[in-house]
Protein backbone atom coordinates (compact mmCIF):
# COMPACT_ATOMS: atom_id res chain seq x y z
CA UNK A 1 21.92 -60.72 64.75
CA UNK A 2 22.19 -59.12 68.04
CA UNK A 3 23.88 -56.02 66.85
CA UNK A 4 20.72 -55.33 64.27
CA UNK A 5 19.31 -52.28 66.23
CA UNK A 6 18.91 -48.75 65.52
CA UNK A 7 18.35 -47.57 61.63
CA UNK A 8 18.49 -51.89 60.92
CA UNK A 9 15.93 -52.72 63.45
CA UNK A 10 12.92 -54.22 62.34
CA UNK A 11 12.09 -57.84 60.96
CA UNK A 12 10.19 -56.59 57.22
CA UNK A 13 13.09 -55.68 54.91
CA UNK A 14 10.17 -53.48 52.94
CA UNK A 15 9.23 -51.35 56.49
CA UNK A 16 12.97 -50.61 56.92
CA UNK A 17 13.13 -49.53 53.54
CA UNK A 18 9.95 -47.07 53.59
CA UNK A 19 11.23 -45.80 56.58
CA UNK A 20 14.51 -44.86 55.23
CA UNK A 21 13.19 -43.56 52.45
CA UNK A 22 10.72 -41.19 54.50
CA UNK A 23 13.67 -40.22 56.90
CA UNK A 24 15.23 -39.03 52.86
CA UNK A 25 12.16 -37.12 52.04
CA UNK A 26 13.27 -34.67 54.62
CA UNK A 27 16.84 -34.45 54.10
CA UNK A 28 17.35 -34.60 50.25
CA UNK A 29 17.08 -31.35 48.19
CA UNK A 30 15.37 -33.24 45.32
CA UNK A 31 14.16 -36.53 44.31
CA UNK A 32 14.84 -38.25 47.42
CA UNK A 33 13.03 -41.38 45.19
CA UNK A 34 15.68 -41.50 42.51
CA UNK A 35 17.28 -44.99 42.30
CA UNK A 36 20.00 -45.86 39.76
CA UNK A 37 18.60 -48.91 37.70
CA UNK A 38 20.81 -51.71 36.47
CA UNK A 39 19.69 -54.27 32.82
CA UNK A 40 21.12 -56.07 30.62
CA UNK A 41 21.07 -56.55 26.87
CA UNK A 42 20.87 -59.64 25.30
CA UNK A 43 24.80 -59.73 24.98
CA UNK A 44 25.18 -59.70 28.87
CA UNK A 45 26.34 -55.96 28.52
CA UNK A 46 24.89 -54.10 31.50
CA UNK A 47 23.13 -50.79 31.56
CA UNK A 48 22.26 -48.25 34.38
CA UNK A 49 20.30 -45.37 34.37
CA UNK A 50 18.56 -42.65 37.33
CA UNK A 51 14.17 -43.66 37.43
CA UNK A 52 12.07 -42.72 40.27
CA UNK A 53 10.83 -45.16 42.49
CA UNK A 54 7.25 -44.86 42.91
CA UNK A 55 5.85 -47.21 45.10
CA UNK A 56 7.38 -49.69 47.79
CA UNK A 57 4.59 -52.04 48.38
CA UNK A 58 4.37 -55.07 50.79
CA UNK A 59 6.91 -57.34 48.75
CA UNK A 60 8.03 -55.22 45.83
CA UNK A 61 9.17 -51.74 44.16
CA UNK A 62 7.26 -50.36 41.48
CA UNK A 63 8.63 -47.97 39.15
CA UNK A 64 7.30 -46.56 35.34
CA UNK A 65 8.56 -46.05 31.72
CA UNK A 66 7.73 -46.76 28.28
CA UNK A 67 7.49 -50.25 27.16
CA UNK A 68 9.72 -49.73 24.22
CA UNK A 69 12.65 -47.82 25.86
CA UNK A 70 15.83 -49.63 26.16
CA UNK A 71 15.70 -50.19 29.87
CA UNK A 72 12.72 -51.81 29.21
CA UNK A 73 13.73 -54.71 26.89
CA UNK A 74 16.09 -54.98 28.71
CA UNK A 75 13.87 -55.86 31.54
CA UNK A 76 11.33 -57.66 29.79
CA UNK A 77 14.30 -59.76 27.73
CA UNK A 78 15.98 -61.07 31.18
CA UNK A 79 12.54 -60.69 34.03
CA UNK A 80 15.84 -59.34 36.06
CA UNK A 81 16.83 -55.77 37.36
CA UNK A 82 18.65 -54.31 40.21
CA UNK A 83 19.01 -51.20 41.52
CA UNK A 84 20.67 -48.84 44.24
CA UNK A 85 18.58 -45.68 46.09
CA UNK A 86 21.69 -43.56 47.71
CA UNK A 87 20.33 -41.49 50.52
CA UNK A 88 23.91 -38.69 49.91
CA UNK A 89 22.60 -36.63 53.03
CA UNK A 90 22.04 -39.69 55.08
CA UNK A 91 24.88 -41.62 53.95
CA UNK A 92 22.94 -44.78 53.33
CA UNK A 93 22.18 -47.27 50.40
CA UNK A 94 19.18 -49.47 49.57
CA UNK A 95 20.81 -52.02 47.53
CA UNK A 96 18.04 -54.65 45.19
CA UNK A 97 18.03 -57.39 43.19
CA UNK A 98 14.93 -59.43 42.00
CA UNK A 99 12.90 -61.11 39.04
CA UNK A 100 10.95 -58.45 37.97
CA UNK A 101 7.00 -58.04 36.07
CA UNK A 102 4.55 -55.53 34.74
CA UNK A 103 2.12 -53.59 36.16
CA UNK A 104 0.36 -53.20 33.76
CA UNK A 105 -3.54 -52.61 35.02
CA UNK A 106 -5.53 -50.07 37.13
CA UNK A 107 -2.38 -49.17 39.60
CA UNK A 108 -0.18 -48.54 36.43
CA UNK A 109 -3.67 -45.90 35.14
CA UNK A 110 -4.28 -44.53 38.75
CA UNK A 111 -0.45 -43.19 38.82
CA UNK A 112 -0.65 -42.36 35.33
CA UNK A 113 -3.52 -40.06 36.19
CA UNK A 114 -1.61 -38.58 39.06
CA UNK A 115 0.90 -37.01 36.82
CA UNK A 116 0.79 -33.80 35.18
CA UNK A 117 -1.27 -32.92 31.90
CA UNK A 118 2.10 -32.22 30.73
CA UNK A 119 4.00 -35.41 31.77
CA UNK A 120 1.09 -37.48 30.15
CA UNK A 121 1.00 -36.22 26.86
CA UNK A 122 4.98 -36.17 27.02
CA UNK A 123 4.36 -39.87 27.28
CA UNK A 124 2.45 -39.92 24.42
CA UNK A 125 5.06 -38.22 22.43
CA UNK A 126 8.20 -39.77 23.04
CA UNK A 127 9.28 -42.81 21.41
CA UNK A 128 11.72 -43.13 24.23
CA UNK A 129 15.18 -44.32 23.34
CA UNK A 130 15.01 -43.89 19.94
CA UNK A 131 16.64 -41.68 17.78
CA UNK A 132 14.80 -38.00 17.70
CA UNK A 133 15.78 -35.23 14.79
CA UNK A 134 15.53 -31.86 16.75
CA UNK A 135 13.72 -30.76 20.09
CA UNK A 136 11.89 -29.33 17.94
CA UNK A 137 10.00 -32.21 15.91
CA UNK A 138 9.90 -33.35 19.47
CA UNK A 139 7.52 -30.34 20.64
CA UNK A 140 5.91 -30.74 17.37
CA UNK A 141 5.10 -34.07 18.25
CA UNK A 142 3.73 -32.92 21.66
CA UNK A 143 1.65 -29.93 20.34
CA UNK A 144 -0.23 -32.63 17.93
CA UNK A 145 -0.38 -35.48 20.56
CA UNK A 146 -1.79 -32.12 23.07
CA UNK A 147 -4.27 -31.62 19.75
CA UNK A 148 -5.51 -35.30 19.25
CA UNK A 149 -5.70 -36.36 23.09
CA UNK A 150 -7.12 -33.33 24.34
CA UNK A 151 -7.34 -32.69 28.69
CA UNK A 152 -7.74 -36.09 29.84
CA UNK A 153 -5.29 -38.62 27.35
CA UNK A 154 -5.42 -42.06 28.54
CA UNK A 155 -2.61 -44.38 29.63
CA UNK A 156 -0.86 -45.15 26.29
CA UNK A 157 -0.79 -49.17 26.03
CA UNK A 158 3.05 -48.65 25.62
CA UNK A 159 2.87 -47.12 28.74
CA UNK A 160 3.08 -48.71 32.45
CA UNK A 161 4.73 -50.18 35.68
CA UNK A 162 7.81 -52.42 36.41
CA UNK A 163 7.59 -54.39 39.78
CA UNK A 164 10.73 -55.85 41.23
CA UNK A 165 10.55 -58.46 43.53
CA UNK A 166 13.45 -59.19 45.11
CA UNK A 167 15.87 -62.02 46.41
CA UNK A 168 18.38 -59.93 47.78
CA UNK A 169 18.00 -56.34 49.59
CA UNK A 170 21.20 -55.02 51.31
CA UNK A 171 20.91 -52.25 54.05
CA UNK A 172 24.25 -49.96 54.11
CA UNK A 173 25.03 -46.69 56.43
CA UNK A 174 27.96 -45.33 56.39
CA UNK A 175 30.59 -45.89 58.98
CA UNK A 176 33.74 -44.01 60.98
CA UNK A 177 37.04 -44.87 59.36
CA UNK A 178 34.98 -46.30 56.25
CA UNK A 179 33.79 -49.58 58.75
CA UNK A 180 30.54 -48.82 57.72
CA UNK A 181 27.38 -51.36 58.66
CA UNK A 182 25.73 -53.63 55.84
CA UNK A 183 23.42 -56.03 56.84
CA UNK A 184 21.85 -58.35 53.73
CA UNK A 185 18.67 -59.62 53.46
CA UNK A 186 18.34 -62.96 50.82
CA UNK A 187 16.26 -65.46 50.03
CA UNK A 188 16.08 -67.67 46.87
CA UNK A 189 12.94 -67.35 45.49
CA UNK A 190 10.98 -64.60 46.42
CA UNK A 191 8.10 -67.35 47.89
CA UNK A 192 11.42 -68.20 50.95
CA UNK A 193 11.61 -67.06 53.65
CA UNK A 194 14.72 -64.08 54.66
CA UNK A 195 18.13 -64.80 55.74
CA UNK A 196 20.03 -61.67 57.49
CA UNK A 197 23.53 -61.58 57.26
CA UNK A 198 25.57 -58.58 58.62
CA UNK A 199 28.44 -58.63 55.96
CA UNK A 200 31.76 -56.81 56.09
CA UNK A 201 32.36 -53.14 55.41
């Protein structure tokens, strides 16, 4: 573990990975936050797909989406995700895997709030997923849900936060010659303690 220094160099997997994030914020062109999301279906047939991450808290990542999309019963039919945040301009990963839960309560309405009028009552009007007939019965949909809810709609029950806790968090920046630098960080049950193991390119 001598070798951890530099970008790896810290003992709080979750500091390391705010920080690389932040160090993205400034480099990215757009959505610096976007992490490809992995479920699977009930037949074991996996699934990915580009969210934002919203939050990395002290022991977890918290993203949102509708309740009834796919990725969500997905999620809610296994407790299990993983995903990968790929820094391009940095050349790094944030690799995760963990049991996840939802957020569900006043964090899930104070980010709700935080979006736009626009993104809220989109919220409302998608039945994410599923199959739609036309953009246009879809802006239908959002001029009545824009007429019923009015300025200030309110976090749809079908509506809230996924938190991933992980068991496995693996650190990667790219390396001369493709001998790039991994270092994992596991543990099996997210109440253990962290193992660091620097793995092979």
């Amino acid at each position: 573990m001598s070798d951890r220094g530099g970008i790896f160099a810290g003992d709080d997997p979750f500091v390391i990975a705010q920080r690389w994030l932040t160090e993205a914020e400034a480099t990215e062109p757009n959505d610096p936050n976007a992490i490809a999301l992995a479920t699977v279906d009930a037949e074991g047939m996996p699934n990915v797909r580009m969210v934002l991450l919203k939050e990395i808290e002290a022991n977890a990542f918290v993203f949102y989406t509708n309740y009834e999309s796919a990725k969500a019963e997905e999620i809610l039919g296994s407790s299990k995700a993983a995903f990968v945040l790929h820094s391009k301009t940095l050349r790094r990963q944030v690799r995760v895997r963990g049991h996840v839960i939802k957020e569900n309560g006043p964090q899930a309405d104070a980010y709700y709030a935080s979006r736009s009028l626009k993104s809220r009552l989109g919220a409302w009007a998608s039945k994410q997923s599923r199959p739609l007939a036309s953009r246009a019965s879809l802006m239908a949909e959002v001029a009545k849900i824009t007429a019923t809810k009015g300025p200030n709609p309110p976090r749809p029950d079908f509506w809230g936060g996924f938190r991933i806790t992980p068991v496995e968090i693996e650190f990667w920046a790219d390396g001369a010659f493709r001998l790039h630098d991994r270092f994992v960080w596991r543990r099996t049950s997210v109440s253990d303690q962290w193992t660091v193991i620097r793995l092979n390119p």
